[in-house]
C-alpha atoms as a PDB file:
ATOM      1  CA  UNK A   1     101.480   0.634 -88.070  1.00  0.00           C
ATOM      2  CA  UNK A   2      99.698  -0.851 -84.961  1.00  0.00           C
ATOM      3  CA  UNK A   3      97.327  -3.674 -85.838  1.00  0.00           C
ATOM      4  CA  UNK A   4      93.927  -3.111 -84.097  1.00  0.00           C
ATOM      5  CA  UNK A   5      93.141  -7.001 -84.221  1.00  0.00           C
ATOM      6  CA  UNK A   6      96.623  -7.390 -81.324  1.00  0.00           C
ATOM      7  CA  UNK A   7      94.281  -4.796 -79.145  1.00  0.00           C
ATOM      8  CA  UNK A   8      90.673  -6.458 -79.630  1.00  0.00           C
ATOM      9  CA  UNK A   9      91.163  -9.809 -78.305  1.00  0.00           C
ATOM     10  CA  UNK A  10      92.905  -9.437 -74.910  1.00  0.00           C
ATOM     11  CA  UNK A  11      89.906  -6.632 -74.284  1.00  0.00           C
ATOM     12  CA  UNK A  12      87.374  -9.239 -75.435  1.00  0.00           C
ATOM     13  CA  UNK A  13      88.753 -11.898 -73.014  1.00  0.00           C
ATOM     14  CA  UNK A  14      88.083  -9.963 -69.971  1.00  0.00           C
ATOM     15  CA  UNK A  15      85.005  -9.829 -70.728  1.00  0.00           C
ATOM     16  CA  UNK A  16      84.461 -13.261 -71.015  1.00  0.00           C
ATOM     17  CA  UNK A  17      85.779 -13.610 -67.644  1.00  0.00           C
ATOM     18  CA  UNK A  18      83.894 -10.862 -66.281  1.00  0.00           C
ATOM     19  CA  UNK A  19      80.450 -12.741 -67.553  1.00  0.00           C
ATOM     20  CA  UNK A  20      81.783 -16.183 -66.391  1.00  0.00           C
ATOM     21  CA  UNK A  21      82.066 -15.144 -62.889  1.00  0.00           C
ATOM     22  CA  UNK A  22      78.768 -13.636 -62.889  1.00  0.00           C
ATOM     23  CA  UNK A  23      77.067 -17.065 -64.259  1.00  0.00           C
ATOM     24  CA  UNK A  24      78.886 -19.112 -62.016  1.00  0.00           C
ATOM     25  CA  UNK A  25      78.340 -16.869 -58.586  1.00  0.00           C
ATOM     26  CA  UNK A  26      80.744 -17.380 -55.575  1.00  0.00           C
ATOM     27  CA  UNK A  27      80.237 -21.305 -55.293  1.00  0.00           C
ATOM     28  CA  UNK A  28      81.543 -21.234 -59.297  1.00  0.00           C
ATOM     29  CA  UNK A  29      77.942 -22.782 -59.811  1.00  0.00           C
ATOM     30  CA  UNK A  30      75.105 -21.985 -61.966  1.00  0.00           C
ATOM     31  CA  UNK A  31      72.946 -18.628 -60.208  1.00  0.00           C
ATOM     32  CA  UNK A  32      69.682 -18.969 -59.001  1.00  0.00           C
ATOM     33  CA  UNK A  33      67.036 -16.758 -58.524  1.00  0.00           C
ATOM     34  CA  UNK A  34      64.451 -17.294 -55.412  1.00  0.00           C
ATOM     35  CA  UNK A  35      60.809 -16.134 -55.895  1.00  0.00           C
ATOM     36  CA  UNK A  36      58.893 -15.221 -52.698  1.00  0.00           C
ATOM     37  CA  UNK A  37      55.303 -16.021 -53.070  1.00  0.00           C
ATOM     38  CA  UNK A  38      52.995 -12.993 -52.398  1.00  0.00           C
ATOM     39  CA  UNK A  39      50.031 -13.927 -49.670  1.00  0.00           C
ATOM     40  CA  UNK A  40      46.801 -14.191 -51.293  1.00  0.00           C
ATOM     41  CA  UNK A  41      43.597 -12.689 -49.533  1.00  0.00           C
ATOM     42  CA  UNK A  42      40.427 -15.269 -50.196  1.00  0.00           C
ATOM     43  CA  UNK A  43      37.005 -13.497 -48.536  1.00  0.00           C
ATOM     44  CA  UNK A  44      34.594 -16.352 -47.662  1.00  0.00           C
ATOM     45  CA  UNK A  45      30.830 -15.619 -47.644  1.00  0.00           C
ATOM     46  CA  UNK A  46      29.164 -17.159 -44.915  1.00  0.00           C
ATOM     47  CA  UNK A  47      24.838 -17.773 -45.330  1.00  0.00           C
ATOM     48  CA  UNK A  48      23.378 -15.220 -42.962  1.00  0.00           C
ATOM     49  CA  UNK A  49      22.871 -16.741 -39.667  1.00  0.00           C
ATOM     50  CA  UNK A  50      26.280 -18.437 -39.379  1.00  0.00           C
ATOM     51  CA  UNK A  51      27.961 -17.213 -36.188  1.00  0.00           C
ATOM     52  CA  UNK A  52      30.946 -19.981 -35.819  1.00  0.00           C
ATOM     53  CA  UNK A  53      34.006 -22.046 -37.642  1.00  0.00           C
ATOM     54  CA  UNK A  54      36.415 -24.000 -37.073  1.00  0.00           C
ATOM     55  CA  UNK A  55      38.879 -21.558 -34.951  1.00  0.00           C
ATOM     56  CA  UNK A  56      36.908 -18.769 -35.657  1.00  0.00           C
ATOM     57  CA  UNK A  57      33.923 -16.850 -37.161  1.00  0.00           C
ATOM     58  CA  UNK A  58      31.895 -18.679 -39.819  1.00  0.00           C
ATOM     59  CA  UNK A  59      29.146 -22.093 -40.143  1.00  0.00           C
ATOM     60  CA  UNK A  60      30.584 -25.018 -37.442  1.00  0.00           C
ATOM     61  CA  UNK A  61      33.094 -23.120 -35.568  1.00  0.00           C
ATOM     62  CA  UNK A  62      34.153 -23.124 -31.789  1.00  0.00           C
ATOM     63  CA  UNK A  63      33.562 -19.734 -30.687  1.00  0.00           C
ATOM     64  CA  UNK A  64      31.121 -19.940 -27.361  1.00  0.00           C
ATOM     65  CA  UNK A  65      28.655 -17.797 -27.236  1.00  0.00           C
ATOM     66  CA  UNK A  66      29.067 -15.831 -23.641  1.00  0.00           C
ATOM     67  CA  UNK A  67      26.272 -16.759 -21.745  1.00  0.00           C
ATOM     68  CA  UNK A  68      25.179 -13.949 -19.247  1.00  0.00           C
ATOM     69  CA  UNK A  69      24.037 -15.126 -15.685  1.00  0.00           C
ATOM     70  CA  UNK A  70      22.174 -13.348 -13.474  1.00  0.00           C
ATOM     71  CA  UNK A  71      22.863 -13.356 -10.002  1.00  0.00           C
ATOM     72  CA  UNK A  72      19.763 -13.690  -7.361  1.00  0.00           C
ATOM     73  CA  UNK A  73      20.564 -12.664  -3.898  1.00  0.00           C
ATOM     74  CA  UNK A  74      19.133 -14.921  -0.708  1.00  0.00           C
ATOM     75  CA  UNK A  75      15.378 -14.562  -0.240  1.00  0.00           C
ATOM     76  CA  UNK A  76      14.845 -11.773   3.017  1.00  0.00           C
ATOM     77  CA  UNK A  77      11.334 -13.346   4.217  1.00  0.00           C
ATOM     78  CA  UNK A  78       9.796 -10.546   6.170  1.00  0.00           C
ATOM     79  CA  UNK A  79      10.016 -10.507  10.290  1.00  0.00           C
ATOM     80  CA  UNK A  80       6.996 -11.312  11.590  1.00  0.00           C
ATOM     81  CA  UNK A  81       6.279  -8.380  14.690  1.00  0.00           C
ATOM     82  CA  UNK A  82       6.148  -9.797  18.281  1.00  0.00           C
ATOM     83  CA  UNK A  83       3.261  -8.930  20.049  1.00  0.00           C
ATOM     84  CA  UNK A  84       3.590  -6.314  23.116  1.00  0.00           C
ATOM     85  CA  UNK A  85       1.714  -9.205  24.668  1.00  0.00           C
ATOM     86  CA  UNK A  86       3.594 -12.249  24.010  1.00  0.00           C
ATOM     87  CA  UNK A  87       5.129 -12.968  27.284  1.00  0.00           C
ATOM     88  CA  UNK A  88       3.984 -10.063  29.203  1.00  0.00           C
ATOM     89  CA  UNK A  89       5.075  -9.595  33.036  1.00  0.00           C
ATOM     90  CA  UNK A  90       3.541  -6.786  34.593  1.00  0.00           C
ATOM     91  CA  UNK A  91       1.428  -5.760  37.910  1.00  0.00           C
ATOM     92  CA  UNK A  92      -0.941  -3.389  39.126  1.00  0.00           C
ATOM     93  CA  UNK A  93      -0.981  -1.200  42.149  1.00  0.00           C
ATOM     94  CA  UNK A  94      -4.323  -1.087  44.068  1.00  0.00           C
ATOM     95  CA  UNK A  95      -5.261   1.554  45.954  1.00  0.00           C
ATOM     96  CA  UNK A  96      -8.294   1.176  48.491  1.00  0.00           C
ATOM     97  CA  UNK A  97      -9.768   3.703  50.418  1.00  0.00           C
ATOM     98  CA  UNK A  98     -10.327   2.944  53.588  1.00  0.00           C
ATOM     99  CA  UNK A  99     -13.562   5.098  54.657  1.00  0.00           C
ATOM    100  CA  UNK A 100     -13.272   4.911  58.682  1.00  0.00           C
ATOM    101  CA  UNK A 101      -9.531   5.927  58.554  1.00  0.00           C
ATOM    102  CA  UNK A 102     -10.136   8.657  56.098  1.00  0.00           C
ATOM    103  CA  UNK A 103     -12.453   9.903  58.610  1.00  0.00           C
ATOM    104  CA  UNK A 104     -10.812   9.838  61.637  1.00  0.00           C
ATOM    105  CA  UNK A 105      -7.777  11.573  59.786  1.00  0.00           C
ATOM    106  CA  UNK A 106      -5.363   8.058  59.773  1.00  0.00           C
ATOM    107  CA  UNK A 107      -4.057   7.171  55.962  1.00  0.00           C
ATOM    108  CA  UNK A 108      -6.310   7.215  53.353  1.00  0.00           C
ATOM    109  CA  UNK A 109      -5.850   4.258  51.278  1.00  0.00           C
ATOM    110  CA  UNK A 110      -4.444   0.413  51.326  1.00  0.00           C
ATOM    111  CA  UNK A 111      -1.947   0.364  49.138  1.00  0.00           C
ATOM    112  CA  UNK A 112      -0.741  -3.468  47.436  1.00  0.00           C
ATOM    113  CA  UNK A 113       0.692  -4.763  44.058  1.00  0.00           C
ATOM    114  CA  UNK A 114      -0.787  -7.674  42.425  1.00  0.00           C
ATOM    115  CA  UNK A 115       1.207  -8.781  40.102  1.00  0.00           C
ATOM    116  CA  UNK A 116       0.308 -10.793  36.490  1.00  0.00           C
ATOM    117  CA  UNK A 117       1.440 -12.052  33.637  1.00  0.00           C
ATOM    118  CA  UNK A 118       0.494 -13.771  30.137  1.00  0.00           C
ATOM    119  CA  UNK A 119      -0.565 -17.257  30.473  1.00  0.00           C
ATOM    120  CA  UNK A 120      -0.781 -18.122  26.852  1.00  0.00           C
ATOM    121  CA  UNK A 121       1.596 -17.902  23.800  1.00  0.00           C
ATOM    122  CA  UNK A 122      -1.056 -16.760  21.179  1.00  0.00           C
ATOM    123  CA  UNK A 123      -3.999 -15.045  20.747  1.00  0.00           C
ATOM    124  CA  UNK A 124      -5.810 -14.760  22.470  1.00  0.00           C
ATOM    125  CA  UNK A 125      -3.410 -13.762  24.868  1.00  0.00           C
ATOM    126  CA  UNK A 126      -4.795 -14.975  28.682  1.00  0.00           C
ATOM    127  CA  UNK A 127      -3.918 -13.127  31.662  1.00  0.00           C
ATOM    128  CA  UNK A 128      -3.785 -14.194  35.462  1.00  0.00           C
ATOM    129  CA  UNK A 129      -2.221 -12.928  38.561  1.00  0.00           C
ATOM    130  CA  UNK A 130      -2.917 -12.157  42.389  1.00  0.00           C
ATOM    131  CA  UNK A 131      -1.944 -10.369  45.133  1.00  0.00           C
ATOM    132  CA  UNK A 132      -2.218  -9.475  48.698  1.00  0.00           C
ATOM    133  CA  UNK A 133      -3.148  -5.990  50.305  1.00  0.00           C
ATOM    134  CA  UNK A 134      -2.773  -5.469  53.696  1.00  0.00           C
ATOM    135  CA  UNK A 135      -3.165  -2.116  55.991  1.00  0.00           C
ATOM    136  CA  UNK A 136      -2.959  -1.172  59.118  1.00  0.00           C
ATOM    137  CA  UNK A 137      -2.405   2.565  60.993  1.00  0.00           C
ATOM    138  CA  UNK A 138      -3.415   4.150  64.569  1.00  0.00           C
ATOM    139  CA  UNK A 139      -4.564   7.668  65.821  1.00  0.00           C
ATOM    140  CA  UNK A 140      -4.170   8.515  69.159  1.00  0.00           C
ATOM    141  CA  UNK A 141      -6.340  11.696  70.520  1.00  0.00           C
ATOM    142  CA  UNK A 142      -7.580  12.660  73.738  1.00  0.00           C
ATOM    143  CA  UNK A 143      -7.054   9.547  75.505  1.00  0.00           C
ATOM    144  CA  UNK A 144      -9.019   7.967  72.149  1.00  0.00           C
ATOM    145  CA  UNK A 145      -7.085   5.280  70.369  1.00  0.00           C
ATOM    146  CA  UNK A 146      -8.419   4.077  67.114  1.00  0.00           C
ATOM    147  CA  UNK A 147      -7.093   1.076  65.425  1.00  0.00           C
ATOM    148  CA  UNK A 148      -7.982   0.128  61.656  1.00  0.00           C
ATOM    149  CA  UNK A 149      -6.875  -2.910  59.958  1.00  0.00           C
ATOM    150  CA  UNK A 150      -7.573  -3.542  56.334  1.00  0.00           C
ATOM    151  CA  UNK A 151      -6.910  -6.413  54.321  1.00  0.00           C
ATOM    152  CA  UNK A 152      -7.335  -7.964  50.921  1.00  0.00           C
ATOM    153  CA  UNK A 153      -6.963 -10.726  48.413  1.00  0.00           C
ATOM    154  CA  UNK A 154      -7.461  -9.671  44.757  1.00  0.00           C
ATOM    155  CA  UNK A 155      -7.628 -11.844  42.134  1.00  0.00           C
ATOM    156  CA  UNK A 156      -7.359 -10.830  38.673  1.00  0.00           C
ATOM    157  CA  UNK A 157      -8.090 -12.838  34.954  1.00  0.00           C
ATOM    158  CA  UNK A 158      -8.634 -11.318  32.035  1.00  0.00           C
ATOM    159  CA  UNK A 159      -7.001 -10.804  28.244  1.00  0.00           C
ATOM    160  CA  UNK A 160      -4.344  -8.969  26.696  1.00  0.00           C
ATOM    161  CA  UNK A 161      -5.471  -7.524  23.401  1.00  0.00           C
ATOM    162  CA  UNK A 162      -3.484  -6.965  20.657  1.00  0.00           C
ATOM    163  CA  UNK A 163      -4.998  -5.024  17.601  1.00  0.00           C
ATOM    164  CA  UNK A 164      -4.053  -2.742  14.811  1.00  0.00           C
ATOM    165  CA  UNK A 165      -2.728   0.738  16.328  1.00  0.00           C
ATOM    166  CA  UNK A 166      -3.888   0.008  19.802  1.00  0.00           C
ATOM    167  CA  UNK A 167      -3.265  -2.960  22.445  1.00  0.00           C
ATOM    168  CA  UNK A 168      -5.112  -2.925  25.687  1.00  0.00           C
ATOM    169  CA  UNK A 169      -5.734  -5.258  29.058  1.00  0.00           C
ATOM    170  CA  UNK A 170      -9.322  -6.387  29.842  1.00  0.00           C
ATOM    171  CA  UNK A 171      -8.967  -7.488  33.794  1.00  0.00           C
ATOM    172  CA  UNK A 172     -11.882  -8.843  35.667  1.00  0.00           C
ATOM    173  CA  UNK A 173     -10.636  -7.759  38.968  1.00  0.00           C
ATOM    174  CA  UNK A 174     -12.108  -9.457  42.042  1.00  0.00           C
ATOM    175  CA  UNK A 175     -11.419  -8.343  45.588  1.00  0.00           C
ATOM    176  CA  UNK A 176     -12.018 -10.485  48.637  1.00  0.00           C
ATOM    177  CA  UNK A 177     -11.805  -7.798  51.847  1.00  0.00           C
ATOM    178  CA  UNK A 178     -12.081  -7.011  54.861  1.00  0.00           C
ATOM    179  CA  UNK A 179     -12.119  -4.340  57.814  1.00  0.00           C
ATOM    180  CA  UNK A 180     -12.016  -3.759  61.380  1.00  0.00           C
ATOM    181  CA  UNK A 181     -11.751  -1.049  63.359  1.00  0.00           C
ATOM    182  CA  UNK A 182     -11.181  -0.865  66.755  1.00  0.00           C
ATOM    183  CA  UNK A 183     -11.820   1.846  69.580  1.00  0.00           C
ATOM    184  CA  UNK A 184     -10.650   2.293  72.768  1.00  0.00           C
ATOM    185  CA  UNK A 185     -11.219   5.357  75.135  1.00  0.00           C
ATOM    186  CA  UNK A 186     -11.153   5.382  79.081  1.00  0.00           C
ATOM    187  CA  UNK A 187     -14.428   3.734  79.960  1.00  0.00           C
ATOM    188  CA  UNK A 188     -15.355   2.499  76.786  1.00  0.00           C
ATOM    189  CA  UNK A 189     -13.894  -0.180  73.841  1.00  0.00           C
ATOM    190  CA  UNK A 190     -15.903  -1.024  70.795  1.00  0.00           C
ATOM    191  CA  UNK A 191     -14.920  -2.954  67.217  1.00  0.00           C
ATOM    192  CA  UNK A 192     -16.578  -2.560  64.232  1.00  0.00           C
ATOM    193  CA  UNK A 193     -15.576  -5.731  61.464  1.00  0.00           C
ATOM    194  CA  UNK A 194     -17.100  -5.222  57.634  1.00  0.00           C
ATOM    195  CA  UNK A 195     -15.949  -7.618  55.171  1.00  0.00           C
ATOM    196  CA  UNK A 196     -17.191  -7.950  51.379  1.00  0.00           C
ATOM    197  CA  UNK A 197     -16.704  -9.381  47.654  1.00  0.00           C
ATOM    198  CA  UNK A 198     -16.132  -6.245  45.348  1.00  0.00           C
ATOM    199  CA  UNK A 199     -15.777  -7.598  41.251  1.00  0.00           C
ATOM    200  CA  UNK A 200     -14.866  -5.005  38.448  1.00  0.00           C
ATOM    201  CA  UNK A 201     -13.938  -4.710  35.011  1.00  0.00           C
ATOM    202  CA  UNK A 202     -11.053  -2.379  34.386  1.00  0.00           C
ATOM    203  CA  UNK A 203      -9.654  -1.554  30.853  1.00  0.00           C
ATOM    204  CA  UNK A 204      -6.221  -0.189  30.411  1.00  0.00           C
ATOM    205  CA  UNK A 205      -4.062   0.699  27.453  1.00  0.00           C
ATOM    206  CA  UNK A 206      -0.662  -1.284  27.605  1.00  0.00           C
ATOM    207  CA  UNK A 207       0.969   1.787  28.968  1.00  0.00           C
ATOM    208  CA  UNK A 208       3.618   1.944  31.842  1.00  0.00           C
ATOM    209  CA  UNK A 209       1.564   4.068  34.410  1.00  0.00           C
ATOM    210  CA  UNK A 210      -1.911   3.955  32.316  1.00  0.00           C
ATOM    211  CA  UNK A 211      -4.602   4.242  35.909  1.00  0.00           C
ATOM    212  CA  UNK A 212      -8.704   4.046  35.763  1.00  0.00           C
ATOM    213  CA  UNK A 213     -11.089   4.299  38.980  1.00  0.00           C
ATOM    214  CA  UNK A 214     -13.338   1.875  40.116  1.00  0.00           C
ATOM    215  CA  UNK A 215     -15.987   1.878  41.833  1.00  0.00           C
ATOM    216  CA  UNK A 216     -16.588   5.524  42.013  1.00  0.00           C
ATOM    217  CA  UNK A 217     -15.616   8.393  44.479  1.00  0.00           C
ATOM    218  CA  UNK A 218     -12.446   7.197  44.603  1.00  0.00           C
ATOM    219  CA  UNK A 219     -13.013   3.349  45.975  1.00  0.00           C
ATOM    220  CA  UNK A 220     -10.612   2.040  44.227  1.00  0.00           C
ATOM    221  CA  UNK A 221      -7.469   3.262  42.183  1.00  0.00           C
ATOM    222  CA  UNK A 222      -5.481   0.677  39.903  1.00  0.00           C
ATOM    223  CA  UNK A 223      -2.027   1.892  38.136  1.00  0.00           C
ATOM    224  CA  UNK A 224      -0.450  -0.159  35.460  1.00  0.00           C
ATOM    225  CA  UNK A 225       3.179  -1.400  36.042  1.00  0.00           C
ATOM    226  CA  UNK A 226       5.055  -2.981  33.031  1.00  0.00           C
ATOM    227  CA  UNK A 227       7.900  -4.907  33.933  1.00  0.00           C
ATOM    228  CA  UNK A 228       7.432  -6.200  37.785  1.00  0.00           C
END
């Protein structure tokens, strides 16, 4: 007859063991058991209005505000235009007819350039200049010389005149002259002298090769010239 009492206690001392070496761990100590605290979200109401905190949105914080700039570029001032008179240099050519050489079939005219220029650096815009013609030609016929000789000072003052969609010259033009002509033939020898004061107002627009008559019939021719 096997007692059951022999078989109960060896079974219920491995037990024991078993639960002793779970209390006491691997360091034969008592077991402890580590809680991890769980993060707690706290929402914060702000007052309305409050844009900043400390670090970060909410009342009394550091964010900055961005500031936007606006970015002016340099003041053009406008250009004022120069004046097609400012500094003009120009001249005209004269033409003179010379009546006793047109008649006799020699060269027609006296041809000179008198040149000018602005003598002021605003408006009104003053004008000056000068010049010299001189002429001189021969026809010999039938033993029949004749000799003409015509010269000229011309003096010319005036304004340049610079307005809206047109600019113009207003020249008094004065000409100091004089003429001789001379003939000679076999038994006989004459000359003939005129001299005179011709004054004239020409207008021109401020046009390379603008021209006007003075005078009439073809006295005298004047041609503008820009540029000299």
């Amino acid at each position: 007859m096997v007692r059951r009492g022999n078989r109960v206690w060896p079974l219920l001392a491995i037990v024991g063991l078993v639960v002793s070496m779970v209390m006491c761990g691997p360091g034969g100590g008592e077991a402890t058991s580590t809680l991890t605290p769980t993060p707690t979200l706290t929402a914060t109401l702000y007052p309305p209005g409050a844009t900043d905190s400390p670090g970060g949105p909410g009342p009394g914080g550091g964010t900055a505000t961005p500031t936007v700039e606006s970015i002016v570029g340099p003041t053009v001032e406008p250009t004022a235009e120069t004046s097609p008179c400012e500094s003009l240099s120009a001249s005209l050519e004269v033409k003179v007819l010379v009546g006793p050489a047109a008649v006799v079939g020699l060269e027609t005219h006296a041809v000179g350039s008198v040149p000018f220029v602005v003598t002021s650096g605003g408006p009104p815009y003053g004008v000056e200049g000068g010049g010299h013609i001189s002429y001189h030609d021969v026809l010999v016929e039938d033993e029949i010389n004749y000799d003409v000789t015509f010269e000229a000072d011309v003096a010319l003052d005036g304004s340049c005149e610079d307005t809206p969609g047109s600019t113009q010259l207003v020249l008094d033009l004065d000409m100091n002259w004089n003429q001789v002509v001379e003939v000679t033939a076999p038994d006989f020898h004459g000359v003939y002298p005129v001299a005179g004061d011709n004054t004239a107002i020409v207008t021109l627009p401020l046009i390379d090769g603008a021209s006007a008559s003075v005078g009439g019939e073809g006295m005298v021719e004047v041609v503008l010239h820009l540029g000299r």
